[in-house]
N, C-alpha and C. Protein backbone atom coordinates (compact mmCIF):
# COMPACT_ATOMS: atom_id res chain seq x y z
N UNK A 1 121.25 153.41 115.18
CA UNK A 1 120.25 152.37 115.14
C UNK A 1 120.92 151.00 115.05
N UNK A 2 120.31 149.64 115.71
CA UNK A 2 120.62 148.56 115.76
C UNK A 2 120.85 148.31 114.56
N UNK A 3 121.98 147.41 113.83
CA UNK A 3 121.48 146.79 112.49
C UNK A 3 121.30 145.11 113.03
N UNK A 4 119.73 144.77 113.03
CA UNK A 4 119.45 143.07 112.98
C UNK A 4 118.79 142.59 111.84
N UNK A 5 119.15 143.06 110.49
CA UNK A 5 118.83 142.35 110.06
C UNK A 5 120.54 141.87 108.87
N UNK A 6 121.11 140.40 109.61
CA UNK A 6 122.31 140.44 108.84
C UNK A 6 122.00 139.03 108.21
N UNK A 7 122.78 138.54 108.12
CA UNK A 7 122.85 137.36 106.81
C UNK A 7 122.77 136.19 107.97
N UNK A 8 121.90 135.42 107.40
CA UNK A 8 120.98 134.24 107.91
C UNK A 8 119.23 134.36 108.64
N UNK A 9 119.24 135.75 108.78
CA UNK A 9 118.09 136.22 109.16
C UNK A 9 116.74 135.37 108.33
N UNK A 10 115.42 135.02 108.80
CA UNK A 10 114.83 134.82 107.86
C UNK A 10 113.71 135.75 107.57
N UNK A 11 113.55 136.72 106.43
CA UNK A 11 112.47 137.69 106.47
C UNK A 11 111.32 137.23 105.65
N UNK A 12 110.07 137.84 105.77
CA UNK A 12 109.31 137.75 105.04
C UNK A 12 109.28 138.98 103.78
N UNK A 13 109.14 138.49 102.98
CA UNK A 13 108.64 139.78 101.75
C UNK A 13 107.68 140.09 101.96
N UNK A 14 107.44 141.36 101.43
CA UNK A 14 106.06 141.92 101.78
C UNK A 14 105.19 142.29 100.70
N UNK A 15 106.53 142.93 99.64
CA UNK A 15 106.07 143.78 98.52
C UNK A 15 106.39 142.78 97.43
N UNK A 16 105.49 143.34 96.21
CA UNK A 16 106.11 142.21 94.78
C UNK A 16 105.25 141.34 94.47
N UNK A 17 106.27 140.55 93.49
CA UNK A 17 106.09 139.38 93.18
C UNK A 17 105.84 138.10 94.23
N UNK A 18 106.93 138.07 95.56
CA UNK A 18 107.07 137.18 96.07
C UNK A 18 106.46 137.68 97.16
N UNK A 19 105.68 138.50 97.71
CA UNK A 19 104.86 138.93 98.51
C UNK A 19 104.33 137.66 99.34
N UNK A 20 104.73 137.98 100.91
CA UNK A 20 104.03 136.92 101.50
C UNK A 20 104.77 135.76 101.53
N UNK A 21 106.00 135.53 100.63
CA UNK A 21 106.98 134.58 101.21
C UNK A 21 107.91 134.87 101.52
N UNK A 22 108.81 133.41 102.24
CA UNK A 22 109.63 133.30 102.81
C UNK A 22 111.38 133.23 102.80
N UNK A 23 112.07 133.86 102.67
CA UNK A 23 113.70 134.18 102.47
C UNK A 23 114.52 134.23 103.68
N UNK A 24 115.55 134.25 103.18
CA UNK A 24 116.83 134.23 103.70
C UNK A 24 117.92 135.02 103.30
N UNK A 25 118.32 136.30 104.28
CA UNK A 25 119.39 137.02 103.92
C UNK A 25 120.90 136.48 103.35
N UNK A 26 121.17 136.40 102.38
CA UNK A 26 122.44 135.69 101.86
C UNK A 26 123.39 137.12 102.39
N UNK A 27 123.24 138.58 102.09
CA UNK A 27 124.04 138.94 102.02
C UNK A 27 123.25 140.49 102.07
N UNK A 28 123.40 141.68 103.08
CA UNK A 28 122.91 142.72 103.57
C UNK A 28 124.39 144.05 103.53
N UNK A 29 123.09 144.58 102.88
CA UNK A 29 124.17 146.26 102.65
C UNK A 29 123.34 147.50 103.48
N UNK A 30 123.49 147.81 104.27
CA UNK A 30 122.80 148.58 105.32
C UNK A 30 122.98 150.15 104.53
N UNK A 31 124.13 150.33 104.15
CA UNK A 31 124.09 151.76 103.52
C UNK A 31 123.68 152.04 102.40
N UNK A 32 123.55 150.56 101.35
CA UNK A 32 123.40 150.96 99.86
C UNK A 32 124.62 151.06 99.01
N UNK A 33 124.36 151.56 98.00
CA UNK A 33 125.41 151.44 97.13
C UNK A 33 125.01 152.53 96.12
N UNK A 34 126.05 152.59 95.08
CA UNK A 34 125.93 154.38 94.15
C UNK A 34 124.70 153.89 93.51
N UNK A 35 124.94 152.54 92.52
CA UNK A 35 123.43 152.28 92.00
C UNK A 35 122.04 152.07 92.58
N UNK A 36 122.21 151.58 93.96
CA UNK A 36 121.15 151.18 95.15
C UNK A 36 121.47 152.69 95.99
N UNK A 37 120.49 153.37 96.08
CA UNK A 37 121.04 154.40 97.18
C UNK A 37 120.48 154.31 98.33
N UNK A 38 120.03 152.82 98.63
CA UNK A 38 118.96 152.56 99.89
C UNK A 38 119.34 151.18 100.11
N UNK A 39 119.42 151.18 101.97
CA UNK A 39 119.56 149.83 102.01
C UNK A 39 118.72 148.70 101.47
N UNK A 40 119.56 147.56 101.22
CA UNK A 40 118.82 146.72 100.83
C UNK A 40 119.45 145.12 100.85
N UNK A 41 118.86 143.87 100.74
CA UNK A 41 119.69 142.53 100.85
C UNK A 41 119.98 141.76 99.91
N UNK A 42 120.53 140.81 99.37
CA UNK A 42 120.57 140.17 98.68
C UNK A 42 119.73 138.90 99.43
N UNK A 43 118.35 138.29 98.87
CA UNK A 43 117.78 137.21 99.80
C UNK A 43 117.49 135.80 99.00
N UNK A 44 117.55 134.76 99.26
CA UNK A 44 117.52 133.91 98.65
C UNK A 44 116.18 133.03 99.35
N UNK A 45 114.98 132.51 98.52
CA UNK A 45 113.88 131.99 99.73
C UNK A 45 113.23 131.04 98.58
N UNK A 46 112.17 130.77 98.96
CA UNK A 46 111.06 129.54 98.74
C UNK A 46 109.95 129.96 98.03
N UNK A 47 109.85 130.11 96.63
CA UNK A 47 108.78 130.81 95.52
C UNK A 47 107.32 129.50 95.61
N UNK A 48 107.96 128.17 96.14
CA UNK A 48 106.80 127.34 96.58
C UNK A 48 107.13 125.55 97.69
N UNK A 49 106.22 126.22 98.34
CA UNK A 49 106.78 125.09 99.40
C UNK A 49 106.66 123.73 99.20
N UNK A 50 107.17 123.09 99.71
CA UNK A 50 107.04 121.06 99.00
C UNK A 50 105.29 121.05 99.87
N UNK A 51 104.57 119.98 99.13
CA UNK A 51 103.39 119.51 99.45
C UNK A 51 103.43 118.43 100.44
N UNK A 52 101.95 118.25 101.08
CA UNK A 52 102.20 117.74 102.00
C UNK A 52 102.45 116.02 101.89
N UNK A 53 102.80 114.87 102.41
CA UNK A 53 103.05 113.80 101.87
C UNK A 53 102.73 112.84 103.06
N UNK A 54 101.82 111.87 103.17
CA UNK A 54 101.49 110.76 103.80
C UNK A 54 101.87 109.52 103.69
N UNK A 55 101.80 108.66 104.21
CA UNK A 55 102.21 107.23 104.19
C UNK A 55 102.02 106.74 103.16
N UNK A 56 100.79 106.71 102.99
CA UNK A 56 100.27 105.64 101.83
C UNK A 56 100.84 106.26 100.63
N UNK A 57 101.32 107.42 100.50
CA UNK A 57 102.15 107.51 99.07
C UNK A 57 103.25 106.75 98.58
N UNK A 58 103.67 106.73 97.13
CA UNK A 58 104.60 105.84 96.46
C UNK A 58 105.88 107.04 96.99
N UNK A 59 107.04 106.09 96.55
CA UNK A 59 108.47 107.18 96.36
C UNK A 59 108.12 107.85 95.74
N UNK A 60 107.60 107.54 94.26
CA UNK A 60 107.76 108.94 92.92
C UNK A 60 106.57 109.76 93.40
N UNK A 61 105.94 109.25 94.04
CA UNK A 61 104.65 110.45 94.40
C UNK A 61 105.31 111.66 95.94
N UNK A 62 105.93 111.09 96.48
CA UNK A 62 106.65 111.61 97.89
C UNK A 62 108.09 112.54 97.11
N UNK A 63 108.74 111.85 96.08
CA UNK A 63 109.94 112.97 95.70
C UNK A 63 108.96 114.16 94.79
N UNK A 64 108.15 113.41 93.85
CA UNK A 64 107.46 115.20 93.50
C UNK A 64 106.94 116.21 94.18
N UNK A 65 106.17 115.62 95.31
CA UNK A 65 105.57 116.51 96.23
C UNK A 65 106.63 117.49 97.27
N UNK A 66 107.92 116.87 96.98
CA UNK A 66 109.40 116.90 97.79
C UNK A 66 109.80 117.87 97.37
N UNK A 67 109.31 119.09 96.46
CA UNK A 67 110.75 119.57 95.58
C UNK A 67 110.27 120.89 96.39
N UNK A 68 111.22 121.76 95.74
CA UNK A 68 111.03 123.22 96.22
C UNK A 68 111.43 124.12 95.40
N UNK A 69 110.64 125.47 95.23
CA UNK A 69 111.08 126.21 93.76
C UNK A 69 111.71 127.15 94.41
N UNK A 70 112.62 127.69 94.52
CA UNK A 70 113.43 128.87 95.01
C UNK A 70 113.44 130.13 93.97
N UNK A 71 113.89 131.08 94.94
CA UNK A 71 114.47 132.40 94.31
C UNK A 71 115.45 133.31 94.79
N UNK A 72 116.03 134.21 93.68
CA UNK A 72 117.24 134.74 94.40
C UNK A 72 116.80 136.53 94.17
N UNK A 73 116.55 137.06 94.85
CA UNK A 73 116.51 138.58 94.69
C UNK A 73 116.83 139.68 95.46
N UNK A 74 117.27 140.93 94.69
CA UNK A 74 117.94 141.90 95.85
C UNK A 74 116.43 142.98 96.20
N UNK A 75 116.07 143.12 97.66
CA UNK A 75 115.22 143.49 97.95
C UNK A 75 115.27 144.93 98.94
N UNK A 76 114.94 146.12 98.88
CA UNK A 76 114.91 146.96 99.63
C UNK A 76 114.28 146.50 101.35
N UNK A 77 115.10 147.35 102.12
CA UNK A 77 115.03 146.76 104.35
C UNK A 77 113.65 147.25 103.70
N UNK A 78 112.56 148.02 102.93
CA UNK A 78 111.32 148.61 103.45
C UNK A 78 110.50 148.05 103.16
N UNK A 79 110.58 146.82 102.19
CA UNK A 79 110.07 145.81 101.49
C UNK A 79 110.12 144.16 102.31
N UNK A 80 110.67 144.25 103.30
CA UNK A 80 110.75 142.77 104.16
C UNK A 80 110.52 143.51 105.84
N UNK A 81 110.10 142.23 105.76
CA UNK A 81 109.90 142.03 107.66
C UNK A 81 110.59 141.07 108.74
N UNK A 82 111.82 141.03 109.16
CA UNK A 82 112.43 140.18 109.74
C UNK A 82 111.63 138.84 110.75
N UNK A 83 111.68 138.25 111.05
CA UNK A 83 111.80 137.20 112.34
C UNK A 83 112.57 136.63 112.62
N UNK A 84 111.97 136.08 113.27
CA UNK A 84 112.70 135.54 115.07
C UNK A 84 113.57 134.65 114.62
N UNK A 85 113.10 133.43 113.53
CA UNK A 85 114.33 132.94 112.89
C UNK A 85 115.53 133.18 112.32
N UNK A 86 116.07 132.22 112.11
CA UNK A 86 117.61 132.21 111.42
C UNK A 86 117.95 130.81 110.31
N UNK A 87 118.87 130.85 109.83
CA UNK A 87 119.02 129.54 108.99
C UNK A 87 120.46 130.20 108.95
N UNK A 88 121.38 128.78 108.78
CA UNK A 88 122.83 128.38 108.46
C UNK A 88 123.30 128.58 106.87
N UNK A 89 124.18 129.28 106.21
CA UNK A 89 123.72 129.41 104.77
C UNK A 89 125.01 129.26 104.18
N UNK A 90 126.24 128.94 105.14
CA UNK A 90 127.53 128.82 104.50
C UNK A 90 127.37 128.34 103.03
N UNK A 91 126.16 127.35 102.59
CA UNK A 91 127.38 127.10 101.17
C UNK A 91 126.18 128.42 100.32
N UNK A 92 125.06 128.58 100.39
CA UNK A 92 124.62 129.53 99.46
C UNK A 92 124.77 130.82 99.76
N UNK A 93 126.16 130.93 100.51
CA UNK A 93 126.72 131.96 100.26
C UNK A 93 127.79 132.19 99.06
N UNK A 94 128.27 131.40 99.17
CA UNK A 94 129.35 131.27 97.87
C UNK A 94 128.91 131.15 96.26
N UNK A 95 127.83 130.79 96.23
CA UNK A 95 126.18 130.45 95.26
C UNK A 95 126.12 132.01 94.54
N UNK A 96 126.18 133.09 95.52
CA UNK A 96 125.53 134.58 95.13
C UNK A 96 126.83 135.03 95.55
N UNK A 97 126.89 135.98 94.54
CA UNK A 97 127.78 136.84 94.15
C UNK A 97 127.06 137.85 93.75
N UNK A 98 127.84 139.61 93.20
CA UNK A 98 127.11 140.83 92.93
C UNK A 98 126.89 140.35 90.92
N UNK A 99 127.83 139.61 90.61
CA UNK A 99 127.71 139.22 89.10
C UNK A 99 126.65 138.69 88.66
N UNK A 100 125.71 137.63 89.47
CA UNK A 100 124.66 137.07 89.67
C UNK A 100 123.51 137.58 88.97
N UNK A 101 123.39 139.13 89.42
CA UNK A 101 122.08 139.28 88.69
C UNK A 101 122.44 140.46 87.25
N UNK A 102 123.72 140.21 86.83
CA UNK A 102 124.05 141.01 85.69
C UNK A 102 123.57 140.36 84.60
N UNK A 103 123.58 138.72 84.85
CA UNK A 103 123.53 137.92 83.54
C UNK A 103 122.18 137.03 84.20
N UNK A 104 121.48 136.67 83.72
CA UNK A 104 120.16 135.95 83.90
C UNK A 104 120.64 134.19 83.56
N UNK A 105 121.60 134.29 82.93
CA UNK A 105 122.05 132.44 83.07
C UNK A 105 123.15 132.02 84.15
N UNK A 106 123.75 133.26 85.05
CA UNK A 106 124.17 132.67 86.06
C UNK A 106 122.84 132.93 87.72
N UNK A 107 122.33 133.81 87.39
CA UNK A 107 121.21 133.58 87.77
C UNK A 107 120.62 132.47 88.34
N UNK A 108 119.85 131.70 87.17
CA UNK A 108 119.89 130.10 87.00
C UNK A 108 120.42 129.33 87.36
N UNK A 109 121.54 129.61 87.47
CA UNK A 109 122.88 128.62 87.66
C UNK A 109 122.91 128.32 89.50
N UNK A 110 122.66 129.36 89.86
CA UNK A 110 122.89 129.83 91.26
C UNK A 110 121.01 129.31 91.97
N UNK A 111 120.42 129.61 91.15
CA UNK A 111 119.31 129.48 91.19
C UNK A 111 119.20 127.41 91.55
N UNK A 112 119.26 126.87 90.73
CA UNK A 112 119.41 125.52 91.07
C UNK A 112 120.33 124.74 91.70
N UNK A 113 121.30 125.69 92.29
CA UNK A 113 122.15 125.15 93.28
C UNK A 113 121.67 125.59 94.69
N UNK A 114 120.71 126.64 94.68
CA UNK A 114 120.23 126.61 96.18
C UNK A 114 119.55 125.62 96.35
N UNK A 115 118.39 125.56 95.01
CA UNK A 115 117.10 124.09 95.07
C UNK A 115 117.68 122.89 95.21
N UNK A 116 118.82 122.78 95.23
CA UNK A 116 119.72 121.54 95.74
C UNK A 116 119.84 121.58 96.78
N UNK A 117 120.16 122.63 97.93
CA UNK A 117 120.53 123.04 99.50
C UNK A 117 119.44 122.71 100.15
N UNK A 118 118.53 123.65 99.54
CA UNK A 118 117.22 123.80 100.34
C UNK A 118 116.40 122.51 100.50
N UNK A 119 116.33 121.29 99.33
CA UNK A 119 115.76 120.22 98.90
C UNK A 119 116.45 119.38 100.19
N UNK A 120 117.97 119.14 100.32
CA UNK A 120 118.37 118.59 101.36
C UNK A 120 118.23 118.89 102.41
N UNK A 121 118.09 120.40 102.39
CA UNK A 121 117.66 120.54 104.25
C UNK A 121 116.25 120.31 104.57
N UNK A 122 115.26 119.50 103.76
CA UNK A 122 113.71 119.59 103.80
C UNK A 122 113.55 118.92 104.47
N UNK A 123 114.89 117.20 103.59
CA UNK A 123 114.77 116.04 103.39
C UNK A 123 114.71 115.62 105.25
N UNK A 124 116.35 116.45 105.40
CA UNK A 124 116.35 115.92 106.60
C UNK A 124 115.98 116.88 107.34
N UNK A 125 115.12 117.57 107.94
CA UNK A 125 114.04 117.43 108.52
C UNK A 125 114.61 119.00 109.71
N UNK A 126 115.58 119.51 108.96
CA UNK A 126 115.79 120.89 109.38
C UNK A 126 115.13 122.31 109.03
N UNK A 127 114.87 123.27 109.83
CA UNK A 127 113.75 124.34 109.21
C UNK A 127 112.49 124.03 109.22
N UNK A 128 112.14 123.52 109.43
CA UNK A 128 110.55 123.13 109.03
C UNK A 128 109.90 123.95 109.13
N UNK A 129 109.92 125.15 109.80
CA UNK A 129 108.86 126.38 109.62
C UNK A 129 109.26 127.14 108.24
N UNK A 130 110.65 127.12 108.14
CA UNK A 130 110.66 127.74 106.81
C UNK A 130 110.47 127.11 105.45
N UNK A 131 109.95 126.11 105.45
CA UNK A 131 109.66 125.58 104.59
C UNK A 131 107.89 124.84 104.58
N UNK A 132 107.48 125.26 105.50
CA UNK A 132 106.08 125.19 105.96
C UNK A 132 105.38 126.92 104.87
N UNK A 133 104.17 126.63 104.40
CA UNK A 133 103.39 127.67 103.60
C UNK A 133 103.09 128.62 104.81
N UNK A 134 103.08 130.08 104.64
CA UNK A 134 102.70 130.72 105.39
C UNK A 134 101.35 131.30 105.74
N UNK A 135 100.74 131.13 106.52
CA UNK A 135 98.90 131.01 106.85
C UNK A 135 98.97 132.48 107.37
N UNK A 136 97.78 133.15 106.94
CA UNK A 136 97.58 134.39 107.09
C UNK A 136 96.27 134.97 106.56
């Protein structure tokens, strides 16, 4: 069988918590592992999308509406749905590591260094579907 779903892919979740949003494969294990015995990804995505922002708003009203809440989680292939997209992820690759989700304060750590990535790629005006709410 093909494997397409590799790192930069953008999938949707399906199942969960984050059901219905939008991620990004940081990092895909097709066979699993002794503790995982099923494939599954490491995905990093958008827990809430920036709001929408018009002219007549102030700066401080345009950077709050600006932000973006991210998340980092390892998700089973039966639990996401790939598309057609892709995204560039060199530096939040280096961000996630397998140590990541042993400790819940590097977690965090990793956690607000994507909301730094993702915040800049909003700004300037790359992705925009993935960072657009998903209608359904």
């Amino acid at each position: 069988m093909v494997k397409f779903i590799k790192a930069g892919k953008v999938v949707v979740i399906l199942q969960g918590r984050y059901a219905g949003k939008k991620a990004v494969v940081v990092r895909n294990h097709d066979e699993g592992t002794k503790d995982r015995p099923y494939g599954y990804a490491v995905v990093a995505g958008v827990e809430r999308t920036p709001l929408k922002v018009t002219k007549a708003m102030g700066k401080k009203k345009v950077a709050k509406r600006s932000k973006v809440k991210p998340f980092v989680k390892i998700v089973n292939y039966n639990h996401m749905m790939p598309t057609r997209y892709g995204l560039e992820l060199e530096q939040i690759k280096g961000t996630i590591s397998a140590d990541t989700f042993k400790e819940p304060t590097q977690r965090e750590d990793s956690k607000k260094v994507i909301k730094k990535l993702f915040e800049e790629r909003y700004q300037t005006g790359k992705n925009k579907w993935f960072f657009s709410k998903l209608r359904f």
